[in-house]
Protein backbone atom coordinates (compact mmCIF):
# COMPACT_ATOMS: atom_id res chain seq x y z
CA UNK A 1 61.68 80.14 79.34
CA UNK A 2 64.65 82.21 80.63
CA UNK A 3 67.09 83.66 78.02
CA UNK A 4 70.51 82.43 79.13
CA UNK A 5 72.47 84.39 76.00
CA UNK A 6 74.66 87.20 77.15
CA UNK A 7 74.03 90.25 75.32
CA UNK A 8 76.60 91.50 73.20
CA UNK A 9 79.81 93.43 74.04
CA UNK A 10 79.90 97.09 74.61
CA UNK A 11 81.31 98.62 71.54
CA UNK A 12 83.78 101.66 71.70
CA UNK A 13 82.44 105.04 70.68
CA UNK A 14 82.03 105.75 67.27
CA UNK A 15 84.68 108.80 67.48
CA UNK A 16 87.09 106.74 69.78
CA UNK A 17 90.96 107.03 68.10
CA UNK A 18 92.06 104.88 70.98
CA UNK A 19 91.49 103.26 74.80
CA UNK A 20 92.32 106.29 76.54
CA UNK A 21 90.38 109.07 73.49
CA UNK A 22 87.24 108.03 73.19
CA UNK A 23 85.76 110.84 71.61
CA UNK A 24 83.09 112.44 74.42
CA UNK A 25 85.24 115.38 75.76
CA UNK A 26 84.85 117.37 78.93
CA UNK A 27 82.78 120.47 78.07
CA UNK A 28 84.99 122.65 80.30
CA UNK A 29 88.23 121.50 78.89
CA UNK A 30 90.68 124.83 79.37
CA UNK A 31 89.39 124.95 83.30
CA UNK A 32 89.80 121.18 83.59
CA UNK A 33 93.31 122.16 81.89
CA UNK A 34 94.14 124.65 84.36
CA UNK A 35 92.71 122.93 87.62
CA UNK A 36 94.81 119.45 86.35
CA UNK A 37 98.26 121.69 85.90
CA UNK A 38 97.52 123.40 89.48
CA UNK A 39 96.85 120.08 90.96
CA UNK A 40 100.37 118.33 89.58
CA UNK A 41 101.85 121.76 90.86
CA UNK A 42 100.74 121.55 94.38
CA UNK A 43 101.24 117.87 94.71
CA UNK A 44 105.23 118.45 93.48
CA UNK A 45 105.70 121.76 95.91
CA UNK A 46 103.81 119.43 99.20
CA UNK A 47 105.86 115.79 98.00
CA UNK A 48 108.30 114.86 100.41
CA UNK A 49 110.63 111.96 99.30
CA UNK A 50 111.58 111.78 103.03
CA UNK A 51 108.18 110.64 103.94
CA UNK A 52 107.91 108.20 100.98
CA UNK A 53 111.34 106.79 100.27
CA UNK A 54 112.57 106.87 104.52
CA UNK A 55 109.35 106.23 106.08
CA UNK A 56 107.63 104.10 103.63
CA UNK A 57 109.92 103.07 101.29
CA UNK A 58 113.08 101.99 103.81
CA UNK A 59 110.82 101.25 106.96
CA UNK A 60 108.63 98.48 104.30
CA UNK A 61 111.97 97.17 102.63
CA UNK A 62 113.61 96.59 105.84
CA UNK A 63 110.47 94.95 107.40
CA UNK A 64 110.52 92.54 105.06
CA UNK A 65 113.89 91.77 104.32
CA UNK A 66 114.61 91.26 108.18
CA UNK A 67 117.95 93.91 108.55
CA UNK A 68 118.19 97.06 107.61
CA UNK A 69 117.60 97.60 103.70
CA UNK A 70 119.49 100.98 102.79
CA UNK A 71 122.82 99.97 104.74
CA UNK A 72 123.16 96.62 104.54
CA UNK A 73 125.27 95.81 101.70
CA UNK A 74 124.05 92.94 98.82
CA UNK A 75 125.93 89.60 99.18
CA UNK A 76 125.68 87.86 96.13
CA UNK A 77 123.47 87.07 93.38
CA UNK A 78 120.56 85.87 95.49
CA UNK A 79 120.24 88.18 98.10
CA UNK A 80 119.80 90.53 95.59
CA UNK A 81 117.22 89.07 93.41
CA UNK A 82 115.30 88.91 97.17
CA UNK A 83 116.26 92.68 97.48
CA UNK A 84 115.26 93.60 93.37
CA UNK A 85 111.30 92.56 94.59
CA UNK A 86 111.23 93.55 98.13
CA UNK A 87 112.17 96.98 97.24
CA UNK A 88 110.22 97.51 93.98
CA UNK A 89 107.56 96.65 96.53
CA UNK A 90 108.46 98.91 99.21
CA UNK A 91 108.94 102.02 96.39
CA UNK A 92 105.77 101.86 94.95
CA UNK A 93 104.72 104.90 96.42
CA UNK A 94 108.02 107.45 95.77
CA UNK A 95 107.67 109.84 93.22
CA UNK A 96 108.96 107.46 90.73
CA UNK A 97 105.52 105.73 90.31
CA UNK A 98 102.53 108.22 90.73
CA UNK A 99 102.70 108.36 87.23
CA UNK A 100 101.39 104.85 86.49
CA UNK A 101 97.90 105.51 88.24
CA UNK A 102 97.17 107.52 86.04
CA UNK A 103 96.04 104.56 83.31
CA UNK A 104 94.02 102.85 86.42
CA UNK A 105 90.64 105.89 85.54
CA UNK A 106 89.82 104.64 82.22
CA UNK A 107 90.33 101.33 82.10
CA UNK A 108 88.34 100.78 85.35
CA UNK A 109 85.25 102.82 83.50
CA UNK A 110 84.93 99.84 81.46
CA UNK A 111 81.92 97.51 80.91
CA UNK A 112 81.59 93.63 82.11
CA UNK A 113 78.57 91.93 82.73
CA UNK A 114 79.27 89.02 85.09
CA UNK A 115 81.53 88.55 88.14
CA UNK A 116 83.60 85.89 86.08
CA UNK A 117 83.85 88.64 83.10
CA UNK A 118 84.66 91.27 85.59
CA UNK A 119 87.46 89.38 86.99
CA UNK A 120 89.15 88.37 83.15
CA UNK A 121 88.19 91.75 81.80
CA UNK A 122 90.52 93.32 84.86
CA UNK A 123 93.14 90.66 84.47
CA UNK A 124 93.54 91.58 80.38
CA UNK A 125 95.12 95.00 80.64
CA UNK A 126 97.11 94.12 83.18
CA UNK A 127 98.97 91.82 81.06
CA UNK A 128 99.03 93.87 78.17
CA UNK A 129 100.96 96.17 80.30
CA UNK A 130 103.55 93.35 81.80
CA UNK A 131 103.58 92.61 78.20
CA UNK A 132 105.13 96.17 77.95
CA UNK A 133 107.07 96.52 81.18
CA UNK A 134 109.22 93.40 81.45
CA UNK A 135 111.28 93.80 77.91
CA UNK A 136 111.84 97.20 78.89
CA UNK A 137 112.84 96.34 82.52
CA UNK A 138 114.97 93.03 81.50
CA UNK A 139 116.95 95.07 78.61
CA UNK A 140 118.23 97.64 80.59
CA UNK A 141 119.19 95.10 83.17
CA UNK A 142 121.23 93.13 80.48
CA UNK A 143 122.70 96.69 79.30
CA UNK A 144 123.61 97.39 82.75
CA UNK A 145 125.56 94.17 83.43
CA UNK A 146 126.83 94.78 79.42
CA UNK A 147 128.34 98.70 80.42
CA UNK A 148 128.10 98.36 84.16
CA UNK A 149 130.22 101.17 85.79
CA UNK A 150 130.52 103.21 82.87
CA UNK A 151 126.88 103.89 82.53
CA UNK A 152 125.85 108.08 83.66
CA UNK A 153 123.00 106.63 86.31
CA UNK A 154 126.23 104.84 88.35
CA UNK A 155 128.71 108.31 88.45
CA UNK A 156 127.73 110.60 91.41
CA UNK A 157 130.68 113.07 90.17
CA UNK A 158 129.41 116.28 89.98
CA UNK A 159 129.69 119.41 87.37
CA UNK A 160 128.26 122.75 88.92
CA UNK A 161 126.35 120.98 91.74
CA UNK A 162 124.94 118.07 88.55
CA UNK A 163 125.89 114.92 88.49
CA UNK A 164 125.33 112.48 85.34
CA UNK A 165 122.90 110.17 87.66
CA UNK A 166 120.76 113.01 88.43
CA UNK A 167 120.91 114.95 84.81
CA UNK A 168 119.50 111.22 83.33
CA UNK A 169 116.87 110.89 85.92
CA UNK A 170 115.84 114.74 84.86
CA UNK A 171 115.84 113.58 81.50
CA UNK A 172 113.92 110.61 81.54
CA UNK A 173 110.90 111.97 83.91
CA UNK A 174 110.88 114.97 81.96
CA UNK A 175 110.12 112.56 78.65
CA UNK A 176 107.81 110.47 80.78
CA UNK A 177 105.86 113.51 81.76
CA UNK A 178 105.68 115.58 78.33
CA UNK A 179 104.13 111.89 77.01
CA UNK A 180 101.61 111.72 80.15
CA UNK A 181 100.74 115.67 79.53
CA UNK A 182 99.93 114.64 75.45
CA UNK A 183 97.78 111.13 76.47
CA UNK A 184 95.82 114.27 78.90
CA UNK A 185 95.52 116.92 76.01
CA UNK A 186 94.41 114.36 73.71
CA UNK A 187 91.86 112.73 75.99
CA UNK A 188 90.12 116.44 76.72
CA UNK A 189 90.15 116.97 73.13
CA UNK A 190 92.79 119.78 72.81
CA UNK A 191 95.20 117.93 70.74
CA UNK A 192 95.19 114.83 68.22
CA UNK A 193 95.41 111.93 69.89
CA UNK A 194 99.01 110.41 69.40
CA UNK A 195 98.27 106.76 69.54
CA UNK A 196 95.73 106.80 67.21
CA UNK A 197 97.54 105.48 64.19
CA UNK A 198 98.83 102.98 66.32
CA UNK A 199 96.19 102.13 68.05
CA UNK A 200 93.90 101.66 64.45
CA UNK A 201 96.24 98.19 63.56
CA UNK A 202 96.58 97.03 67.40
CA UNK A 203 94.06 98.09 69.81
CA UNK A 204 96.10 97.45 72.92
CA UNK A 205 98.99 99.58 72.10
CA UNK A 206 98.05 102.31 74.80
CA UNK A 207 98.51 99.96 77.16
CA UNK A 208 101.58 98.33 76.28
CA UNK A 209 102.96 101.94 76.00
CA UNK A 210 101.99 102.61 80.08
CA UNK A 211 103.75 99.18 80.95
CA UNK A 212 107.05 99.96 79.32
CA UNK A 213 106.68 103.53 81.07
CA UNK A 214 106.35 101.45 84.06
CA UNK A 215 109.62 100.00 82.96
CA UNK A 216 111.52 102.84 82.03
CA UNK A 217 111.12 104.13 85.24
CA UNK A 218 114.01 102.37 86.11
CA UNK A 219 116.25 103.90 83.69
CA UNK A 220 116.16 107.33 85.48
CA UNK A 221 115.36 106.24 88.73
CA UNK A 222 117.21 107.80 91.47
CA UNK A 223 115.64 106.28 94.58
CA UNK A 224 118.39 104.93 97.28
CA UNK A 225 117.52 101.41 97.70
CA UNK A 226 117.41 101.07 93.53
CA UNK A 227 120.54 102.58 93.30
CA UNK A 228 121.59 99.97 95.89
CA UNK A 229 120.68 97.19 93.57
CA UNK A 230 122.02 99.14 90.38
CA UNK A 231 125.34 99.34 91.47
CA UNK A 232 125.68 95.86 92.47
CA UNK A 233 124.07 94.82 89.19
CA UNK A 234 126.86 96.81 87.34
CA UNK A 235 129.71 95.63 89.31
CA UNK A 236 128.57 91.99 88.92
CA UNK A 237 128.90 92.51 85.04
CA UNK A 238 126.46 89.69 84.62
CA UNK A 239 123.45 90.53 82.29
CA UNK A 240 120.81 87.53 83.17
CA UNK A 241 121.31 88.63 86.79
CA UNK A 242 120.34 92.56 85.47
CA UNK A 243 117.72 91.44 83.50
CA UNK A 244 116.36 89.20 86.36
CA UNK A 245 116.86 91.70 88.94
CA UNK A 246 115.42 94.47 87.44
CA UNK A 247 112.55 92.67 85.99
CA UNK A 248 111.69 91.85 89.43
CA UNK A 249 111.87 95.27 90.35
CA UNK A 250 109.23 96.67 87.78
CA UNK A 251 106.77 94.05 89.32
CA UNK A 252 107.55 94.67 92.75
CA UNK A 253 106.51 98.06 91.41
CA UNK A 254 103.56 97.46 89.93
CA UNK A 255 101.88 95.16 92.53
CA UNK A 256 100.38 97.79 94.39
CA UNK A 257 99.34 99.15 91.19
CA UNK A 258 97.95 96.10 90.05
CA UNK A 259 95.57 95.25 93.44
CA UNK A 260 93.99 98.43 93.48
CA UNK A 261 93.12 98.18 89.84
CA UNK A 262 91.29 94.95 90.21
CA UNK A 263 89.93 96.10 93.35
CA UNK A 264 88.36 99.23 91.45
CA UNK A 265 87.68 96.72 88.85
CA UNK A 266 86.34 93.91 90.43
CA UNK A 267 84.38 95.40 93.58
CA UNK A 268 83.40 99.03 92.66
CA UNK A 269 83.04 98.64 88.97
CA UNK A 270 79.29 98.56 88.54
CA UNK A 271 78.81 101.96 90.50
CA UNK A 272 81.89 103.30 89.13
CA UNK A 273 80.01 102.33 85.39
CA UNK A 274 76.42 103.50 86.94
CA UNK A 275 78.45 107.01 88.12
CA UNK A 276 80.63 107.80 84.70
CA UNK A 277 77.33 106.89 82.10
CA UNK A 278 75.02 109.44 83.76
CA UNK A 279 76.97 112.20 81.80
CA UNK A 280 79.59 110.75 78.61
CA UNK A 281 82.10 113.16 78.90
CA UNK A 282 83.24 111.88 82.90
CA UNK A 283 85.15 108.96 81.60
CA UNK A 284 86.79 111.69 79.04
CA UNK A 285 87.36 114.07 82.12
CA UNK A 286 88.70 111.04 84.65
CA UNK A 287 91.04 109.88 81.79
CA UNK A 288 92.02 113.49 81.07
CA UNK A 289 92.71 114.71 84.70
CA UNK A 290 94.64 111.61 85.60
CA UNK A 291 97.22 112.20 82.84
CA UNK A 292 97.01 115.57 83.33
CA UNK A 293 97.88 115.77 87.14
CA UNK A 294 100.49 112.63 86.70
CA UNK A 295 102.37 114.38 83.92
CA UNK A 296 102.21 117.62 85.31
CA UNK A 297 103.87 116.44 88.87
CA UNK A 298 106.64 114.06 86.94
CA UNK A 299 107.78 117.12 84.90
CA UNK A 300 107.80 119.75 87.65
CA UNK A 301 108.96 116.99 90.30
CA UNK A 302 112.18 115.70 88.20
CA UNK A 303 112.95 119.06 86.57
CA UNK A 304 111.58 122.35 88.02
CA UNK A 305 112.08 121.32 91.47
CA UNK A 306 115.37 119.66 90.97
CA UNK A 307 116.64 122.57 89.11
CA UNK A 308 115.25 124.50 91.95
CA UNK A 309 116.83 122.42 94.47
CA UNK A 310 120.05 122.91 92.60
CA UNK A 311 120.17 126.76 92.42
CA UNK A 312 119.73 126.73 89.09
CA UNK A 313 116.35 128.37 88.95
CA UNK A 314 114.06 129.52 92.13
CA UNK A 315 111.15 127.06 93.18
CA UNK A 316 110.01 127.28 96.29
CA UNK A 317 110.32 124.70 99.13
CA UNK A 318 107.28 123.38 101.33
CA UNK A 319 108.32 124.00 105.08
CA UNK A 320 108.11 120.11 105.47
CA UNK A 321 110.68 120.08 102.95
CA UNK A 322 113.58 122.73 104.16
């Protein structure tokens, strides 16, 4: 007679302080330190937001809208709900949003037995992380249509070549990053891990945490066809349409995201398993790296190179890039 039970659930490590520490660190972790700083480094010197926000970003928004997404102006409340998805789709790739794959390593590492398990066990974080993006996303579209024009991200006046749009996107990235650069520290085992208090009373608080990064992206975001919707959300001084709008931006955002999660998850994740259990500290050095590389870029992206780009220090400029 066949046994039809399904063996119990994988537990978590028995030194695991939360869903991205689990306790089995890298062995190398100061070179895995170094060659995760170098890599952010070399990904913010070759990035070129012409490539991803004109040629990607525009050509993708404008393809789908029908006209011509940076120029064409928003005429009402409708066209730019339309516009708040099509071009959180069409940015996923800009600088704004490498960040989030960093939280697709780990949680694709996980085990599931059956197809059908496979499928809800992929679908769970995902909503844990909505469950984190949309307040964020939705409040700072109601305080937008509260403050409107008065807010820093609408003035483009400038003080010494920086204006208050650009000194709050510095600021936010650079908080994003020095949070991304901890969760990769603490997964290699150099520092304590920061959501582990948190994490003790509700397990899924790391990944709440990534979706409301995901949401506070907006907050400091700087890319054209945002700012397009941003200043039309102000102006209209209506705070359902802001929190509508820019909740539909965050998911337009984190579609892409999303699909190549459950693909990982869904298709690839028994080799993926097969591949990170042959030694226990790859999921540690996956997790670790991802952070590492994501943080590192966001921080030297939206403040080193900005200041750079400002004259206010010296960073140098890819030829692609002059």
């Amino acid at each position: 007679m066949t046994d039809t039970t399904s063996p119990p659930a994988p537990t978590a490590p028995p030194h695991a302080t939360s869903l991205f520490v689990n306790g089995l660190f890298p062995r190398r972790r100061v070179l895995l330190l170094v060659l995760s700083l170098l890599g952010g480094l070399l990904i913010a010197y070759a990035w070129s937001s012409k490539l991803a926000d004109d040629e990607i970003g525009f050509r993708t928004a404008s393809q789908l809208l029908g006209h011509d997404a940076k120029d064409t102006p928003l005429s009402g409340i409708a066209s730019g709900v339309l516009f708040a998805l099509v071009s959180g789709l069409a940015g996923s790739f800009t600088a704004c949003n490498v960040a989030v794959f960093g939280a697709v390593g780990p949680l694709v590492g996980q085990i599931s037995l059956t197809r059908r398990q496979r499928l809800a066990h992929a679908l769970r974080p995902l909503g844990w992380m909505v469950a984190g993006m949309l307040p964020v996303s939705a409040a700072y579209g109601v305080l937008v249509g509260l403050i409107g024009t008065h807010m820093p991200q609408f003035s483009t006046a400038q003080t010494h070549g920086m204006s208050p749009r650009i000194a709050q996107a510095m600021i936010v990235y650079g908080v994003l990053g020095l949070f991304m650069l901890a969760l990769g520290l603490a997964a290699a085992g150099l520092i304590r891990d920061p959501l582990a208090a948190v994490s003790r009373r509700y397990p899924n608080a790391p990944l709440v945490l990534i979706g409301a990064m995901v949401g506070a992206f907006l907050i400091g975001r700087p890319y054209p066809l945002f700012r397009n919707l941003f200043r039309q959300a102000a102006e209209e001084h209506n705070p359902l349409y802001g929190a509508v709008a820019f909740s539909l931006q965050s998911i337009g955002n984190f579609v892409v995201m999303a699909v190549l999660f459950l693909l990982l998850s869904y298709t690839l994740s028994r080799p993926v398993q097969r591949w990170l259990a042959t030694k226990p500290g790859r999921v540690a050095t996956l997790t670790a790296s991802a952070f590492l590389v994501a943080g590192a870029f966001t921080v030297i992206y939206w403040d080193i190179r900005m200041l750079g780009r400002l004259d206010y220090i010296w960073f140098p400029t890819a030829p692609w890039n002059a």
